[in-house]
Structure formats: C-alpha cells, structure tokens
Protein backbone atom coordinates (compact mmCIF):
# COMPACT_ATOMS: atom_id res chain seq x y z
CA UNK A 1 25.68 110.38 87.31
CA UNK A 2 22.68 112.34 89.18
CA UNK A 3 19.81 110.22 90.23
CA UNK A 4 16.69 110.41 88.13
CA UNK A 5 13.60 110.61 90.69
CA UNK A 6 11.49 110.86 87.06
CA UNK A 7 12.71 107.17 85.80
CA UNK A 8 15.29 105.47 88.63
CA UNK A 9 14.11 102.32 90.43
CA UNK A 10 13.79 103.15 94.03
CA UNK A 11 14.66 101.54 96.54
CA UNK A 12 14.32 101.51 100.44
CA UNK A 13 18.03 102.01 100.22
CA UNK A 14 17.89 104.88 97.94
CA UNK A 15 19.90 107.78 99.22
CA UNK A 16 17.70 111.62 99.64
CA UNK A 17 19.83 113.60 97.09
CA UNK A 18 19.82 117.23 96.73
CA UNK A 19 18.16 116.93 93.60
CA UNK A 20 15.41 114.96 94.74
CA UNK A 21 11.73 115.51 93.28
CA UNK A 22 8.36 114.39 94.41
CA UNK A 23 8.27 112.92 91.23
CA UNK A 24 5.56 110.38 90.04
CA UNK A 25 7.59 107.77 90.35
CA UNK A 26 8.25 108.75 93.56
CA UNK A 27 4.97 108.68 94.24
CA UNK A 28 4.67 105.11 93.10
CA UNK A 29 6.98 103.94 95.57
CA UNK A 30 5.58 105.53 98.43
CA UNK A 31 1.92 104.29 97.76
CA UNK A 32 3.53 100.50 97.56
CA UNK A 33 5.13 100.83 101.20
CA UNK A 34 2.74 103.02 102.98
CA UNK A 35 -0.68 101.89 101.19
CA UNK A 36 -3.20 103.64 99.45
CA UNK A 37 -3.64 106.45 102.31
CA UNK A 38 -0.12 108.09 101.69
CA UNK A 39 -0.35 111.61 100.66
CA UNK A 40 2.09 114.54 100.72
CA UNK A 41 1.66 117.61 103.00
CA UNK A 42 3.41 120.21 103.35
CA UNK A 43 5.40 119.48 106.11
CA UNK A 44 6.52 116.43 105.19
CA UNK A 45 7.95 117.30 101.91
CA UNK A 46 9.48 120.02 104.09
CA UNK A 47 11.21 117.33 106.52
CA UNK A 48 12.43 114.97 103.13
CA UNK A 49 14.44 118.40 102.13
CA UNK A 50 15.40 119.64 105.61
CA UNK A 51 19.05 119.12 104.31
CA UNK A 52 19.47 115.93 106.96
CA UNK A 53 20.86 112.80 105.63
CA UNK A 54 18.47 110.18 104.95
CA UNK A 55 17.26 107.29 102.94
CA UNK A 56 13.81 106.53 101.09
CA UNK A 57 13.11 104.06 103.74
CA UNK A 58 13.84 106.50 106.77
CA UNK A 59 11.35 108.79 104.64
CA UNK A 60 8.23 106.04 104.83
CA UNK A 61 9.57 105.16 108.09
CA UNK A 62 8.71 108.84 109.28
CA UNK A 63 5.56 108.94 106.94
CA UNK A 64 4.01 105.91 109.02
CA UNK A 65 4.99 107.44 112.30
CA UNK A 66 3.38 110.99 111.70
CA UNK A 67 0.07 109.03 110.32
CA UNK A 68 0.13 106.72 113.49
C-alpha cells in the first residue's frame, strides 16, 4: 500500500517515496523538528524530489544545514 503524505504518521525514518507531497501533514512534521522558522523554497522541495534516495530525517537534516 502507497504511503499517504495527507494522513500517515511520519516519522524520521519515513522513506521519500515517489509519490510524496508537501502535504499539511507534512508540514506538521517539519515545523516539530526544525521549529517555527521552517519554510519551503523552491529549491528545497526541488532537492526532496531530485530522485535520490532519502529519508524524512535526511530531509530536516539538510533543511537545518541550508538555514545554518
């Protein structure tokens, strides 16, 4: 069964799909591990669907680093 960004409980662990969407939700989770400055761009939704493996944690990882 595909992963539902809308509803699914995300995790660090959670796997970048093809069919991911900067959902809500997945907004939700990235305001709880980055804080209340986390905000899309352009380029970084860009890099989550660069078709390279990667995990929801490797994507805050990277979030942190470019606001560093």
């Amino acid at each position: 069964m595909a992963f539902d960004w809308h509803s699914d409980s995300i995790t660090r662990s959670t796997v970048v799909c093809a069919g991911y969407r900067n959902t809500q939700n997945v907004r939700r989770f990235m305001l709880e591990q980055c804080g209340a400055g986390f905000t899309f761009d352009r380029a970084f939704m860009a890099w989550i669907r660069n078709d390279t493996p990667k995990t929801m944690g490797e994507v805050v990882d990277e979030w942190k680093r470019r606001a560093a």
